[in-house]
PDB file of N, CA and C in Angstrom:
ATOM      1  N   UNK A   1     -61.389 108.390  75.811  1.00  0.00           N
ATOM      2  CA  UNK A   1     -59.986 108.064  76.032  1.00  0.00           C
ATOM      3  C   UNK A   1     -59.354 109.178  76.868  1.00  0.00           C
ATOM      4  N   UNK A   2     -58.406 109.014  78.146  1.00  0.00           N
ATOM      5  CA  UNK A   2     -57.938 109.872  78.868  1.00  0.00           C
ATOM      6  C   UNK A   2     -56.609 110.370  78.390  1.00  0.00           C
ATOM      7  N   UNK A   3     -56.190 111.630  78.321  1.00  0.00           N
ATOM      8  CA  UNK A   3     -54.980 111.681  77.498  1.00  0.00           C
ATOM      9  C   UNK A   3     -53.824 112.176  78.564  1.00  0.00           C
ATOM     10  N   UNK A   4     -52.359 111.917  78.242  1.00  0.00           N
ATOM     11  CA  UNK A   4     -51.602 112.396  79.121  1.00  0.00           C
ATOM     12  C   UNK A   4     -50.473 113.098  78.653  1.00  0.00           C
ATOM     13  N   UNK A   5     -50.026 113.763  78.908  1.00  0.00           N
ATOM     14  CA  UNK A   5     -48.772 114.628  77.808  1.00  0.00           C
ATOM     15  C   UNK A   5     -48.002 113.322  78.122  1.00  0.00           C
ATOM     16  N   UNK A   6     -46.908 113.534  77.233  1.00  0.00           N
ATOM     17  CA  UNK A   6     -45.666 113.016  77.044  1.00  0.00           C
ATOM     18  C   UNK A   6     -44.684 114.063  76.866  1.00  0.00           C
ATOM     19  N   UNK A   7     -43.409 113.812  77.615  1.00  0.00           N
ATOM     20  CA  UNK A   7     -42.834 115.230  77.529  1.00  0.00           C
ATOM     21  C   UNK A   7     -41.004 114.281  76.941  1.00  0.00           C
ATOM     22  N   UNK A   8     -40.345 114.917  75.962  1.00  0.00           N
ATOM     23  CA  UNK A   8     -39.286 114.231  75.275  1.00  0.00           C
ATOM     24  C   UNK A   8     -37.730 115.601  74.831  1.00  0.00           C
ATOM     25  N   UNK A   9     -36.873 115.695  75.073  1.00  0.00           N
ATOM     26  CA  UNK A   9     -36.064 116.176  75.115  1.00  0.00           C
ATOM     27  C   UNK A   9     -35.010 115.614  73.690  1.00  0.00           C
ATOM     28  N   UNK A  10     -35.137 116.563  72.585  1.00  0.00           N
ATOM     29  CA  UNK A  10     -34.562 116.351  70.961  1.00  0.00           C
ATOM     30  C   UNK A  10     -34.092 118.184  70.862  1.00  0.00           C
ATOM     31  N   UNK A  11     -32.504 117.689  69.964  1.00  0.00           N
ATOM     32  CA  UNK A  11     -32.036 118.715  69.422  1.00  0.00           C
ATOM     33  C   UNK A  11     -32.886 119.488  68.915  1.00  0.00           C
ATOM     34  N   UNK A  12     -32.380 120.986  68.979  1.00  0.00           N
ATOM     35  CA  UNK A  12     -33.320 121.681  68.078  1.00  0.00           C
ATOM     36  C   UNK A  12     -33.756 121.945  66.529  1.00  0.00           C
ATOM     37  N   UNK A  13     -32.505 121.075  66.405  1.00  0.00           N
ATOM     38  CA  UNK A  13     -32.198 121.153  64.550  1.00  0.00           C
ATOM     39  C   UNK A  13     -33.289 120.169  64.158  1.00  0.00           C
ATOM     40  N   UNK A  14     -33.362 119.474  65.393  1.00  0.00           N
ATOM     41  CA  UNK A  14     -34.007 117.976  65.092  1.00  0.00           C
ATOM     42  C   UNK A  14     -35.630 118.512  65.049  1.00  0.00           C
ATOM     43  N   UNK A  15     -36.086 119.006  66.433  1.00  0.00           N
ATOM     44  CA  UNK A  15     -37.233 119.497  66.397  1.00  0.00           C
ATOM     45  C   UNK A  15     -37.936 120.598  64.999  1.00  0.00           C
ATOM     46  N   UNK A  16     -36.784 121.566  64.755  1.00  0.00           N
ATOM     47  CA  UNK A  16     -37.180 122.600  63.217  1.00  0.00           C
ATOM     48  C   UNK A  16     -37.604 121.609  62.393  1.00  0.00           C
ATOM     49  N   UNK A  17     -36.372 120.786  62.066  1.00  0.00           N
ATOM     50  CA  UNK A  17     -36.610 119.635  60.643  1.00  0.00           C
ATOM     51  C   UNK A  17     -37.618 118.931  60.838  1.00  0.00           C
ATOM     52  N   UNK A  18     -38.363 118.406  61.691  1.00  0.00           N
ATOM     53  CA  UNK A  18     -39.436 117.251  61.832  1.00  0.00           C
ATOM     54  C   UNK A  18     -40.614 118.491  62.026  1.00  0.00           C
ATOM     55  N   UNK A  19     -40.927 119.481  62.598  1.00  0.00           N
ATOM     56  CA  UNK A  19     -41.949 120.479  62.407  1.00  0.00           C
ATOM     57  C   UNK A  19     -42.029 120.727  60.739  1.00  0.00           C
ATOM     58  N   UNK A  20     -41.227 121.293  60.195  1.00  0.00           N
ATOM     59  CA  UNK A  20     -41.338 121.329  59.050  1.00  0.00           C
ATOM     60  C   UNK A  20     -41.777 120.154  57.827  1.00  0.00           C
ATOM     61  N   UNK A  21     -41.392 119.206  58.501  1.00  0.00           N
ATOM     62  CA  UNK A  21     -41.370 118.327  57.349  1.00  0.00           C
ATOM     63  C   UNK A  21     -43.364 117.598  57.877  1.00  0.00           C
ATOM     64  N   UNK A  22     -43.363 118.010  59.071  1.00  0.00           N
ATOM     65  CA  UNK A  22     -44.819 117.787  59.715  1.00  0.00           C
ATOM     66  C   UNK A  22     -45.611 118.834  58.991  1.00  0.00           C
ATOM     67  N   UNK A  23     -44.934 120.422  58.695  1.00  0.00           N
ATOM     68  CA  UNK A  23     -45.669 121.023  57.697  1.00  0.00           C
ATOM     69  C   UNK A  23     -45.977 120.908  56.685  1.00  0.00           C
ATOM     70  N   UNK A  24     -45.014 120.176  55.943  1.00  0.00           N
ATOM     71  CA  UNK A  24     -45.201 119.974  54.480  1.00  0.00           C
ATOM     72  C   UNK A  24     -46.289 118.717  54.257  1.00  0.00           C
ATOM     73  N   UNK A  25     -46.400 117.780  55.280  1.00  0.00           N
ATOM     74  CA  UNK A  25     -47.438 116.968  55.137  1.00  0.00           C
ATOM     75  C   UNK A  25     -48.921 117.205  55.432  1.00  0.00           C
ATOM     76  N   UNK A  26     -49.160 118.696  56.162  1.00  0.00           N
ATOM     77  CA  UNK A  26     -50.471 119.366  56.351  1.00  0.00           C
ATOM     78  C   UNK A  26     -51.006 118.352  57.617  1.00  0.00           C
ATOM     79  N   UNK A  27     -49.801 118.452  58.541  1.00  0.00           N
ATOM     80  CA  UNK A  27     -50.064 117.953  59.855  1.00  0.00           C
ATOM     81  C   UNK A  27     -49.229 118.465  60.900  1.00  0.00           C
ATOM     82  N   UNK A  28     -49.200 118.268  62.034  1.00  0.00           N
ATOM     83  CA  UNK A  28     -48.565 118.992  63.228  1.00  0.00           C
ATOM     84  C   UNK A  28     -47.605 117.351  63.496  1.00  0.00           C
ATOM     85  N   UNK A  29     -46.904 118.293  64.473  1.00  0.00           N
ATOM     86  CA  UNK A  29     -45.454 117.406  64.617  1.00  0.00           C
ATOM     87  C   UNK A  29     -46.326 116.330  65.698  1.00  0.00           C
ATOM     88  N   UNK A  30     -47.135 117.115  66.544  1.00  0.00           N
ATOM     89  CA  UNK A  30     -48.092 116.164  67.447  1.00  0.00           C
ATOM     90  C   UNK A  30     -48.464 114.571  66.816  1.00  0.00           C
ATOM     91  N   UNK A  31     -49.662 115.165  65.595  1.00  0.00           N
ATOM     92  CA  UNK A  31     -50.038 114.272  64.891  1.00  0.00           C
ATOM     93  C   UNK A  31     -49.174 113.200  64.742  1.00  0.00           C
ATOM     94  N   UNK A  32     -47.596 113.200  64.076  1.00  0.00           N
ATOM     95  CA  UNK A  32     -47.047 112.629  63.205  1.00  0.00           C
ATOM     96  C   UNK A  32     -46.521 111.724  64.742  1.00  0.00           C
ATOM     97  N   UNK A  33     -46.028 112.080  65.747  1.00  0.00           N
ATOM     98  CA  UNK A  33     -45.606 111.557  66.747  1.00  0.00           C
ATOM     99  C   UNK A  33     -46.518 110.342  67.190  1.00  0.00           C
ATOM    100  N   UNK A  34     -47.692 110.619  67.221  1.00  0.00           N
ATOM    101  CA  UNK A  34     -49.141 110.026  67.869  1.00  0.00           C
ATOM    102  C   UNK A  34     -48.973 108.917  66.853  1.00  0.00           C
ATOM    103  N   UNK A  35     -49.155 109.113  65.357  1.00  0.00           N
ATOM    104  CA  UNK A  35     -49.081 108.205  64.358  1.00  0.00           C
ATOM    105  C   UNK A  35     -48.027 106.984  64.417  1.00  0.00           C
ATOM    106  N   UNK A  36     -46.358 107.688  64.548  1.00  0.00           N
ATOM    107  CA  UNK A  36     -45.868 106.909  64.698  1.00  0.00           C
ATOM    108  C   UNK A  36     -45.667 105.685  65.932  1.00  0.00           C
ATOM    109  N   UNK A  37     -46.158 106.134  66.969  1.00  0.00           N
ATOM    110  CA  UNK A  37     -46.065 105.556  68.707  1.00  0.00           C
ATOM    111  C   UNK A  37     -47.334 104.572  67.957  1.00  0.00           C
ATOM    112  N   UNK A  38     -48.948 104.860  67.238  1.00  0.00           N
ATOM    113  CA  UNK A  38     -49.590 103.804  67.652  1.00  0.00           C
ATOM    114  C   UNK A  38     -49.045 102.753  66.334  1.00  0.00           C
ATOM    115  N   UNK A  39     -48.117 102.845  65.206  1.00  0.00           N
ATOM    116  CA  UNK A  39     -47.727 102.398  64.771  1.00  0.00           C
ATOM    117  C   UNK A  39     -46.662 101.121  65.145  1.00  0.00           C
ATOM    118  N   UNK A  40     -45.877 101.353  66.014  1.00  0.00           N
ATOM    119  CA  UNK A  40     -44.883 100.967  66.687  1.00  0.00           C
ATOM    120  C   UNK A  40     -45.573  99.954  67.519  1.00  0.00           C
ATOM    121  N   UNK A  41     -46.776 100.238  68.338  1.00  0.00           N
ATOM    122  CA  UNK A  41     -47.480  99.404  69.193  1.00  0.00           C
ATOM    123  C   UNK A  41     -48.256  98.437  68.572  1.00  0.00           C
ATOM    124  N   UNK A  42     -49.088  98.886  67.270  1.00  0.00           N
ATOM    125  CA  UNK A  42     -49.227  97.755  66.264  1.00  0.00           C
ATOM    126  C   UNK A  42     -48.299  96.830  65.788  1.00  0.00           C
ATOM    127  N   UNK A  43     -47.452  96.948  65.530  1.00  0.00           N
ATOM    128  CA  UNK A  43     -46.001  96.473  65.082  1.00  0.00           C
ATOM    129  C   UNK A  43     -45.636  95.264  66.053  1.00  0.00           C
ATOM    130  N   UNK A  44     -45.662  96.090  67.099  1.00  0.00           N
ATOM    131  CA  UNK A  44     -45.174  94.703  68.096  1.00  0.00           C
ATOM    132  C   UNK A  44     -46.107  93.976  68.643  1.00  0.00           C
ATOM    133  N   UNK A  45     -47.162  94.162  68.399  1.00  0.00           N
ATOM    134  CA  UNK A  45     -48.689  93.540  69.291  1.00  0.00           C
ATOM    135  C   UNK A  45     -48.323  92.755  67.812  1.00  0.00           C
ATOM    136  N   UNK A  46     -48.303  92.735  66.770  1.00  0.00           N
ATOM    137  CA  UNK A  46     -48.251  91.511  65.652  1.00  0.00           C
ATOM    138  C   UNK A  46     -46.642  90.697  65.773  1.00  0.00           C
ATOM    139  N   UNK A  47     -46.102  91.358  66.029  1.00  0.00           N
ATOM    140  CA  UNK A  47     -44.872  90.237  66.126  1.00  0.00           C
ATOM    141  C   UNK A  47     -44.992  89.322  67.494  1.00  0.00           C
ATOM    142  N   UNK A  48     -45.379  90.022  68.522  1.00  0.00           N
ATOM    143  CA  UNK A  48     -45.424  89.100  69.474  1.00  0.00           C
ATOM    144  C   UNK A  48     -47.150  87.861  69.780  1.00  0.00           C
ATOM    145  N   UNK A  49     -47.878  88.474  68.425  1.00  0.00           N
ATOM    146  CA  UNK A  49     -48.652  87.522  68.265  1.00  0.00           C
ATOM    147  C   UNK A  49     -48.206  86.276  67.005  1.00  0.00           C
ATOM    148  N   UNK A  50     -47.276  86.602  66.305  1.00  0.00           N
ATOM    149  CA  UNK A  50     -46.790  85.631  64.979  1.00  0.00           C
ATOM    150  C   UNK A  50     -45.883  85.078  66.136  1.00  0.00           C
ATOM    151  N   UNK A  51     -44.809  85.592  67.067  1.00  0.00           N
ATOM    152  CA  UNK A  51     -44.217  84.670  67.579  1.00  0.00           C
ATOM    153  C   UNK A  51     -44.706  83.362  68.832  1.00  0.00           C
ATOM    154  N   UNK A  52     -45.840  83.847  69.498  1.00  0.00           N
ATOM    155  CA  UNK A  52     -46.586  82.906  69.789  1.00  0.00           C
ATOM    156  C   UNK A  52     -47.214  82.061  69.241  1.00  0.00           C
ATOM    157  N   UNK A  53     -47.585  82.343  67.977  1.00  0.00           N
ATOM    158  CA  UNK A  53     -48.460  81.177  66.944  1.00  0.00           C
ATOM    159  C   UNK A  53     -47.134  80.309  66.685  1.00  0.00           C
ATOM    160  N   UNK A  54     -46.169  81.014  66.118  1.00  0.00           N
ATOM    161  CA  UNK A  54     -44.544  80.282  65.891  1.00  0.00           C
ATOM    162  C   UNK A  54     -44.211  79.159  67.115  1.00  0.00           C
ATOM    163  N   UNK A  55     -44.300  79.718  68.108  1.00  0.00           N
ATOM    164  CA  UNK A  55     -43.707  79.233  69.220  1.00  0.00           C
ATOM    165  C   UNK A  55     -44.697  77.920  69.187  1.00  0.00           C
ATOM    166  N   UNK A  56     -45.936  78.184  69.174  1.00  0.00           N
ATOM    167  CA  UNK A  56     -47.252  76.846  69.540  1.00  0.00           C
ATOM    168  C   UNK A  56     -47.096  76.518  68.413  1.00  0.00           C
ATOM    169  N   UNK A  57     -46.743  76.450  67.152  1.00  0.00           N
ATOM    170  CA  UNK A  57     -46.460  74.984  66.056  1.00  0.00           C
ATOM    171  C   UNK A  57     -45.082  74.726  66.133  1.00  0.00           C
ATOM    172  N   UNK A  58     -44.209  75.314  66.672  1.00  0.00           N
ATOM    173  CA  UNK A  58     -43.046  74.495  66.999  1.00  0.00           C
ATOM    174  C   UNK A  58     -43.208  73.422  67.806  1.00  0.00           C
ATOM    175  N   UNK A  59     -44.168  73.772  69.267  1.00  0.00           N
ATOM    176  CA  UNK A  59     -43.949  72.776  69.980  1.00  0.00           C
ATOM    177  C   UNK A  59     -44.799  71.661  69.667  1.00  0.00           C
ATOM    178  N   UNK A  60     -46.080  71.818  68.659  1.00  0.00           N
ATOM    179  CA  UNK A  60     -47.332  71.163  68.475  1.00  0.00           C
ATOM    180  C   UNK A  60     -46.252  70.139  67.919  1.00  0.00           C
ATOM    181  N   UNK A  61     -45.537  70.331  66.936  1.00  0.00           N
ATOM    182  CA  UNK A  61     -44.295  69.571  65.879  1.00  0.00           C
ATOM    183  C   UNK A  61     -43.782  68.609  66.644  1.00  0.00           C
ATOM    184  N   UNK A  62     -42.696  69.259  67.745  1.00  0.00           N
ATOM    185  CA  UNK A  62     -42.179  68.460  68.553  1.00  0.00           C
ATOM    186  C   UNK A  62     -42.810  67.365  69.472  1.00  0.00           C
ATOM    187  N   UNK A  63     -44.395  67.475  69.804  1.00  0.00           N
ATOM    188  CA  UNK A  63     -44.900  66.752  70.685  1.00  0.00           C
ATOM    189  C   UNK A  63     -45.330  65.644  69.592  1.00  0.00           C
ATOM    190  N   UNK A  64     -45.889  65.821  68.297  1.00  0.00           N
ATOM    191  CA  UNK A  64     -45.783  65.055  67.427  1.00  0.00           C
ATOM    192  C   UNK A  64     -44.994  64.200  67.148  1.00  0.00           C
ATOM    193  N   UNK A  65     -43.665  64.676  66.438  1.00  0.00           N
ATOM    194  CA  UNK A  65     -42.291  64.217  66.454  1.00  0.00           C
ATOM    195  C   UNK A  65     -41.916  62.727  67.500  1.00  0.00           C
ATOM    196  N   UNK A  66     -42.445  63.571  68.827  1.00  0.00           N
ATOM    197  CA  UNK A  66     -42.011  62.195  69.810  1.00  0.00           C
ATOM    198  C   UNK A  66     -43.092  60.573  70.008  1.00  0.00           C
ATOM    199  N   UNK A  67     -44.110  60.834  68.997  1.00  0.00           N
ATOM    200  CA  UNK A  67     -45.376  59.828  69.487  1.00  0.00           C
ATOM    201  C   UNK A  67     -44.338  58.928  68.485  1.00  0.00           C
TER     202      UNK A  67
END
């Protein structure tokens, strides 16, 4: 896998508190970032697969509906 920085601009109060709280979980703020992004991408790769299954028995219904 090829990796690429990501570069993000957060308060500093913001950055202390989320390092820390990345410490207390015996992980780096990196980690927890990485975790949450492929989380987020799971997330929507399933909603926009339930809404296509949604979408194709709505219309399966409707083409029914009209025979």
């Amino acid at each position: 896998m090829q990796e690429a920085n990501f570069t993000l601009r957060v308060d500093n109060a913001l950055k202390t508190a989320f390092a820390e709280a990345a410490r207390r979980q015996d992980r780096t703020a990196a980690q927890l970032i990485r975790d949450y992004m492929r989380s987020v991408v799971q997330e929507t790769r399933e909603q926009d697969e339930y809404e296509s299954w949604f979408r194709a028995r709505v219309e399966e219904i409707g083409r029914a509906s009209c025979r």
